[in-house]
Protein backbone atom coordinates (compact mmCIF):
# COMPACT_ATOMS: atom_id res chain seq x y z
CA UNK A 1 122.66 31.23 73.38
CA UNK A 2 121.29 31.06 69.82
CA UNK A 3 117.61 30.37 69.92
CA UNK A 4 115.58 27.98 67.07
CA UNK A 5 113.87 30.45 65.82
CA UNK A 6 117.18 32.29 65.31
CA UNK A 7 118.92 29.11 63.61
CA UNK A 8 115.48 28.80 61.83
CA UNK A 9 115.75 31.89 60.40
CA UNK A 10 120.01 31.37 58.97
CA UNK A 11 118.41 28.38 57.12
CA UNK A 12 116.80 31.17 55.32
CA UNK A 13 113.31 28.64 55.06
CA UNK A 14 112.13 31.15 52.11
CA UNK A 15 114.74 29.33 49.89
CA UNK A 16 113.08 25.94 50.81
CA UNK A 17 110.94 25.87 47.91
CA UNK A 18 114.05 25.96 45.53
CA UNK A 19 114.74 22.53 47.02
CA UNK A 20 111.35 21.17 46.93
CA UNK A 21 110.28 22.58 43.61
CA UNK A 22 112.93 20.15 41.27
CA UNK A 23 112.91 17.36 42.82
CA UNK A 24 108.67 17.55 42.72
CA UNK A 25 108.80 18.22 38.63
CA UNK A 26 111.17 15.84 38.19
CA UNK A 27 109.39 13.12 39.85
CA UNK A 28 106.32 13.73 38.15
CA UNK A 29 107.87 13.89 34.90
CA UNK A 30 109.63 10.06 35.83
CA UNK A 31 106.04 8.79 36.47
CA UNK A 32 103.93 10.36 33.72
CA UNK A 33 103.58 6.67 32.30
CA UNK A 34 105.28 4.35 35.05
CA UNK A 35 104.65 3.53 38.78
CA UNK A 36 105.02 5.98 41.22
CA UNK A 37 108.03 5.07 44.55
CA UNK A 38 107.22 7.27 47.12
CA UNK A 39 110.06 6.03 49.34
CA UNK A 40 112.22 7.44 46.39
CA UNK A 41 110.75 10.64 46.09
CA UNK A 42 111.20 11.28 50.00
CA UNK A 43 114.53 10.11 50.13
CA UNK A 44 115.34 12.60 47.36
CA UNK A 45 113.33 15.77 48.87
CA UNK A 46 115.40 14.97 52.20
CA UNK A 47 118.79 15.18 50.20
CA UNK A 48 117.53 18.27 48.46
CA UNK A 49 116.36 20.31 51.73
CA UNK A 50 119.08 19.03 53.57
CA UNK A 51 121.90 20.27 51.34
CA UNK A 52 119.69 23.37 50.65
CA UNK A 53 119.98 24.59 54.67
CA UNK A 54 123.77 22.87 54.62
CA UNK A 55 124.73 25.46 51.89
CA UNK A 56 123.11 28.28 53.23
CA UNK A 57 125.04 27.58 56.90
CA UNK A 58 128.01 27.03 55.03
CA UNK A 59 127.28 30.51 53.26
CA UNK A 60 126.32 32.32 56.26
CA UNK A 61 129.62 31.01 57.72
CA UNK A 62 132.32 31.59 55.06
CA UNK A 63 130.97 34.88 54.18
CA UNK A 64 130.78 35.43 58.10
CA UNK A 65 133.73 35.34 58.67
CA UNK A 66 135.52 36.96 55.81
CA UNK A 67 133.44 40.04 56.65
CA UNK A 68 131.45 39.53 53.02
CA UNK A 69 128.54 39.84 55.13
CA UNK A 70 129.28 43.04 57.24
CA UNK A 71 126.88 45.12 55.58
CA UNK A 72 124.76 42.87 54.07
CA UNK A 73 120.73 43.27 53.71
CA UNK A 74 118.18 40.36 53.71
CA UNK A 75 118.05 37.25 55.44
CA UNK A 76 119.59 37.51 58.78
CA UNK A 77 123.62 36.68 58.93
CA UNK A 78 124.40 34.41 62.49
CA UNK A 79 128.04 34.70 62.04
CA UNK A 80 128.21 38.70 60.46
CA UNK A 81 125.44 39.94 62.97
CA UNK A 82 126.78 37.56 66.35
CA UNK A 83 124.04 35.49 66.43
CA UNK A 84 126.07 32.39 66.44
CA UNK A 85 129.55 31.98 67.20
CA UNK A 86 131.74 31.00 63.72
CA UNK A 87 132.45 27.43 64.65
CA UNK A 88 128.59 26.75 65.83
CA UNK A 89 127.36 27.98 62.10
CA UNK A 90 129.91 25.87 60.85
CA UNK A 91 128.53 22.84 62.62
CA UNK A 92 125.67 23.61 61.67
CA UNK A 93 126.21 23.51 58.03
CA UNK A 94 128.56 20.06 58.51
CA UNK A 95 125.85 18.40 60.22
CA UNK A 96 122.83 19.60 57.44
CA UNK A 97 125.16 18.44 54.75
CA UNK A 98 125.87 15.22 56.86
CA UNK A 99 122.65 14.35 56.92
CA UNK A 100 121.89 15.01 53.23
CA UNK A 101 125.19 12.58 52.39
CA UNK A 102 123.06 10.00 54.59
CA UNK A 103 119.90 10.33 52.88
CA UNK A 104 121.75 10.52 49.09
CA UNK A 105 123.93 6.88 50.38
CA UNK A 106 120.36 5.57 50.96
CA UNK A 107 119.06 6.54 47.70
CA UNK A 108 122.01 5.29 45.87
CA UNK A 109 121.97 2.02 47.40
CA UNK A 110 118.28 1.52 46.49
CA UNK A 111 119.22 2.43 43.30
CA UNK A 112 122.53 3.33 41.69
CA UNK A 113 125.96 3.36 43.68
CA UNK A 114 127.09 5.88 41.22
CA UNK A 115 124.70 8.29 42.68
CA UNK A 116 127.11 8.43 45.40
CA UNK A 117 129.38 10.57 42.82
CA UNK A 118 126.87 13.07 42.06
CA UNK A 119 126.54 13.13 46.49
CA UNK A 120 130.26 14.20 46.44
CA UNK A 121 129.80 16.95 43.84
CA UNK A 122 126.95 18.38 45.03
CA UNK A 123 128.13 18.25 48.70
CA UNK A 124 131.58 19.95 47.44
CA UNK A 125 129.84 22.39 45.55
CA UNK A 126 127.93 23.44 48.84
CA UNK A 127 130.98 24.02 50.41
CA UNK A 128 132.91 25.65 47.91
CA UNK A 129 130.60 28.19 46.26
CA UNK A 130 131.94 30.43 49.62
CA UNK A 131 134.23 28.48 51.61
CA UNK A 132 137.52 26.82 50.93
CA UNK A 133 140.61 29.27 49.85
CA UNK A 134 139.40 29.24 46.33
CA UNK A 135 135.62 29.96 46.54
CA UNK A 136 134.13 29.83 42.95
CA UNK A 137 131.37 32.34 44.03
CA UNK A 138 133.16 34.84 45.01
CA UNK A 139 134.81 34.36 40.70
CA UNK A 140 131.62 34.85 39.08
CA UNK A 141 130.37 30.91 38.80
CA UNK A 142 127.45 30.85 41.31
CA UNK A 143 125.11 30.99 38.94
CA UNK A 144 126.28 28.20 36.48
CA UNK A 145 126.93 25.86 40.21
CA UNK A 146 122.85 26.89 40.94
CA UNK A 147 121.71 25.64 37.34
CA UNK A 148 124.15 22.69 37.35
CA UNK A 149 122.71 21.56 41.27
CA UNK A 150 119.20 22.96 41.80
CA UNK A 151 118.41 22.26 37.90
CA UNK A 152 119.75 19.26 36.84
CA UNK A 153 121.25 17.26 39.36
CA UNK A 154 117.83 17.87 41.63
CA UNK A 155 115.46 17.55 38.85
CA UNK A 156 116.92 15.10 36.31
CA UNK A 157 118.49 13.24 39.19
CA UNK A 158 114.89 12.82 40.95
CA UNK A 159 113.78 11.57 37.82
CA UNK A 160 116.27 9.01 37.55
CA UNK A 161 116.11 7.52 41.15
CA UNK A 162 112.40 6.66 39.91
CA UNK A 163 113.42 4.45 37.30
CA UNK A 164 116.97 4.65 36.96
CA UNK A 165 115.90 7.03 33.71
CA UNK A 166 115.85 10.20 32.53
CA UNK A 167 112.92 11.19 30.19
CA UNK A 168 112.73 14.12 28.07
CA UNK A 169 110.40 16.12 30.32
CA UNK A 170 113.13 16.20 33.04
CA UNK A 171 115.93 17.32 31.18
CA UNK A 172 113.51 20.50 30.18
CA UNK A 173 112.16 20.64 33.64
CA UNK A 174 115.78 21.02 34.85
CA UNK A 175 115.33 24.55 32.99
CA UNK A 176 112.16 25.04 34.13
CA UNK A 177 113.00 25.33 38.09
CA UNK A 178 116.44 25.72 37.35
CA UNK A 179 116.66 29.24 35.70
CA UNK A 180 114.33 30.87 38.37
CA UNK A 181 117.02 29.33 40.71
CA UNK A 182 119.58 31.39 38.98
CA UNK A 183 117.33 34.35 39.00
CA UNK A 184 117.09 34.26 42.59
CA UNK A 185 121.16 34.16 42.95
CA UNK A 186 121.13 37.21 40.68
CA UNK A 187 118.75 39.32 42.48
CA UNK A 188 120.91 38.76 45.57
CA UNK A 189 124.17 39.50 44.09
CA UNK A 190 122.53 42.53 42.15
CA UNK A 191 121.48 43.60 45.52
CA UNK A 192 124.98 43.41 47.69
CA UNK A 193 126.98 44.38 44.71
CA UNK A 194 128.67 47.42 46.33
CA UNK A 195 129.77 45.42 49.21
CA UNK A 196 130.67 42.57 47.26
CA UNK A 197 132.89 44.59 45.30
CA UNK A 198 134.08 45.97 48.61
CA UNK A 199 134.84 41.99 49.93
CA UNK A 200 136.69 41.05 46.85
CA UNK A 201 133.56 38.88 45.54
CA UNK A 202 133.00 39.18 41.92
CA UNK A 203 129.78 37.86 41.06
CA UNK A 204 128.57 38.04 37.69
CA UNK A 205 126.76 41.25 39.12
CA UNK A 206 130.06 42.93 40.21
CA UNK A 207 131.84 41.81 36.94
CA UNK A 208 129.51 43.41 34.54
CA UNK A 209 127.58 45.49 36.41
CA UNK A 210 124.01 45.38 37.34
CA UNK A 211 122.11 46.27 34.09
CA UNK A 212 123.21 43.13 32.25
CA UNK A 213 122.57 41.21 35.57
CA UNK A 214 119.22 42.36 35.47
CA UNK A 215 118.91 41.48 31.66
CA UNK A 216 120.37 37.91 32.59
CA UNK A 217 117.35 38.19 35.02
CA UNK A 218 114.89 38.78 33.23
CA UNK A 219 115.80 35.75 30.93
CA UNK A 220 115.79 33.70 33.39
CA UNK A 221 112.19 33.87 33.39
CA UNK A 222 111.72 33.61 29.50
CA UNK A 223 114.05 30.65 29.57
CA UNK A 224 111.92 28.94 32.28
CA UNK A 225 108.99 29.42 30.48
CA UNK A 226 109.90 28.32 26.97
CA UNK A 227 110.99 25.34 29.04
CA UNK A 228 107.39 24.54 29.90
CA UNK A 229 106.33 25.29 26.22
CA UNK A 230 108.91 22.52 25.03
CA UNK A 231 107.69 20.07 28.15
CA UNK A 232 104.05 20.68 26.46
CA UNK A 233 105.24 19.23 23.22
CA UNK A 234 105.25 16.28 24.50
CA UNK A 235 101.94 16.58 27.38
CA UNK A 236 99.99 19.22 25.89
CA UNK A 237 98.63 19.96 29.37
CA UNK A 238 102.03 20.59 30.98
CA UNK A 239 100.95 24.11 29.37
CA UNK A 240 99.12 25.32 32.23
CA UNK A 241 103.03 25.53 33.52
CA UNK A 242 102.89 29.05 31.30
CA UNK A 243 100.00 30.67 33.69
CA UNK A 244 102.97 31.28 36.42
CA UNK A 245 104.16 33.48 34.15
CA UNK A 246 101.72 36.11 35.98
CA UNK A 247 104.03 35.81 38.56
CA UNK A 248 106.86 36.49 36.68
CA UNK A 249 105.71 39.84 36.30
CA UNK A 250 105.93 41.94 40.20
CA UNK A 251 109.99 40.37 40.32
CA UNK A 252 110.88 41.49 36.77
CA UNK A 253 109.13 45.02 37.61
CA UNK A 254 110.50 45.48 40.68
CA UNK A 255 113.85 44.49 39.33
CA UNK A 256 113.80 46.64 36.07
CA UNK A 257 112.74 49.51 38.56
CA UNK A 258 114.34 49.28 41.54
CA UNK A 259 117.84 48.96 43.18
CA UNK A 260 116.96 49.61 46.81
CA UNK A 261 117.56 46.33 49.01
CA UNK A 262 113.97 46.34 50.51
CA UNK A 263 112.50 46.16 46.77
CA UNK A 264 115.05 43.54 45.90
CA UNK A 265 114.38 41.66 48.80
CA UNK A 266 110.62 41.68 47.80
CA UNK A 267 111.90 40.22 44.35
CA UNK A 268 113.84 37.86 45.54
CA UNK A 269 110.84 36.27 47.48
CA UNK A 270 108.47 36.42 44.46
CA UNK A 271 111.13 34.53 42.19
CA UNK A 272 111.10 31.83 44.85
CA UNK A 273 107.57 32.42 44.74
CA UNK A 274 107.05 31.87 40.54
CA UNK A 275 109.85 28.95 41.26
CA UNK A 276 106.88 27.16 43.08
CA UNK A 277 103.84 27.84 41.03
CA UNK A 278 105.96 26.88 37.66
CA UNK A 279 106.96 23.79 39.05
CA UNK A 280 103.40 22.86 40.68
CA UNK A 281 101.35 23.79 37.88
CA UNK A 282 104.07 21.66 35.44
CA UNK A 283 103.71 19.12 37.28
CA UNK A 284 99.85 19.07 37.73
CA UNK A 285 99.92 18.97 33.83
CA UNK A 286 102.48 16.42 33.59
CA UNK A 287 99.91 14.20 36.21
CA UNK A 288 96.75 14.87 34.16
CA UNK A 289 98.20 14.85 30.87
């Protein structure tokens, strides 16, 4: 039997703060000059972490049990490694997403029944980025699905549940947490590349190689950060957003220098990592500014 701290571990809980991270800029950036609705801004991290774990289930699953995941490194795999049987992951990931279509139906009817359009894309998009017969991740589009979901819908769309609005300062923050999102789907891909060649899944990694994966990388971390400077146009003190850029600087190195899994891993982790700090420190300028 599969234990909780086994389950615990296949929601990969290092990704959390991808989740978390939007949804707390883009709240901030709704309330700079308005009331704050806390019962909101719960509702929306709920959605957020619950689709989070739902996708990486769903993940673990599809990739499971197309044998994507035979040789993989990182996180540990329930379906690839046996952990789990195939239809328990699976459950798994319908029940995580289930409850983030709850939460979202919530949320909308507080505050906008289109919302509930924006549920069924992102809840798709979980599903599909490995699963279905026509995965889009495994043709090279995960990256563009991560900026679209854990950028914009997740930041501007936290924003917007505030005060059914969408100021400036989310749009950019959608960049801000958004392209360190991306960066941490590149690191991963640049990491299983061989095998993902091997499966049949061509990631933007496996397409073009890893040098201009790692380039793509690297801006992801100069686009994030001339994000923040354009926030600070408008609240000066969202600058102290660009002091995370010290954290930028162990994944870029050990990406530009290293190709073994263990140092990738490592990266990976510190782009989650500089996810959180950007967004915290954004937001703790948006708040005092």
């Amino acid at each position: 039997m599969t234990t909780a701290s086994e389950w615990l571990a296949g929601a990969r809980p290092r990704t959390l703060g991808l989740a978390i991270a939007p949804v707390v800029l883009g709240t901030a950036a709704a309330t700079t000059n308005a009331s704050f609705r806390p019962e909101r801004a719960v509702l929306a991290l709920l959605v957020a972490i619950a689709l989070q774990v739902g996708v990486n289930y769903s993940n673990d699953y599809a990739d499971g049990i197309r044998g994507t995941d035979a040789d993989r490194r990182g996180p540990m795999r329930l379906t690839a490694t046996g952990t789990a049987a195939p239809a328990a992951v699976r459950r798994a990931a319908v029940i995580a997403l289930g409850l983030g279509a709850v939460f979202g139906a919530v949320l909308a009817i507080m505050v906008d029944l289109r919302l509930l359009l924006l549920g069924v894309a992102a809840i798709a998009a979980a599903w599909g980025y490995t699963g279905g017969r026509h995965p889009y991740g495994y043709a090279g589009w995960g990256e563009v699905a991560v900026l679209a979901f854990f950028g914009f819908a997740a930041c501007a769309g936290s924003a917007y549940v505030q005060h059914a609005t969408v100021p400036a300062t989310a749009w950019w923050g959608s960049l801000v947490v958004g392209l360190p999102a991306c960066a941490v789907l590149l690191v991963n891909n640049i990491r299983d590349a061989d095998g993902d060649a091997v499966a049949g899944k061509r990631t933007l990694a496996v397409r073009f190689g890893r040098p201009l994966a790692k380039r793509l990388f690297v801006g992801c971390f100069v686009g994030s950060l001339v994000s923040v400077v354009l926030i600070a146009t408008s609240v000066p003190a969202a600058a102290i957003g660009l002091l995370a850029g010290i954290f930028a600087v162990g994944p870029v190195r050990l990406v530009l220098k290293r190709s073994d899994p263990p140092g990738l891993v490592a990266a990976l982790v510190a782009t989650v990592r500089f996810t959180i700090v950007v967004s915290l420190l954004t937001t703790i300028g948006l708040v005092i500014g």
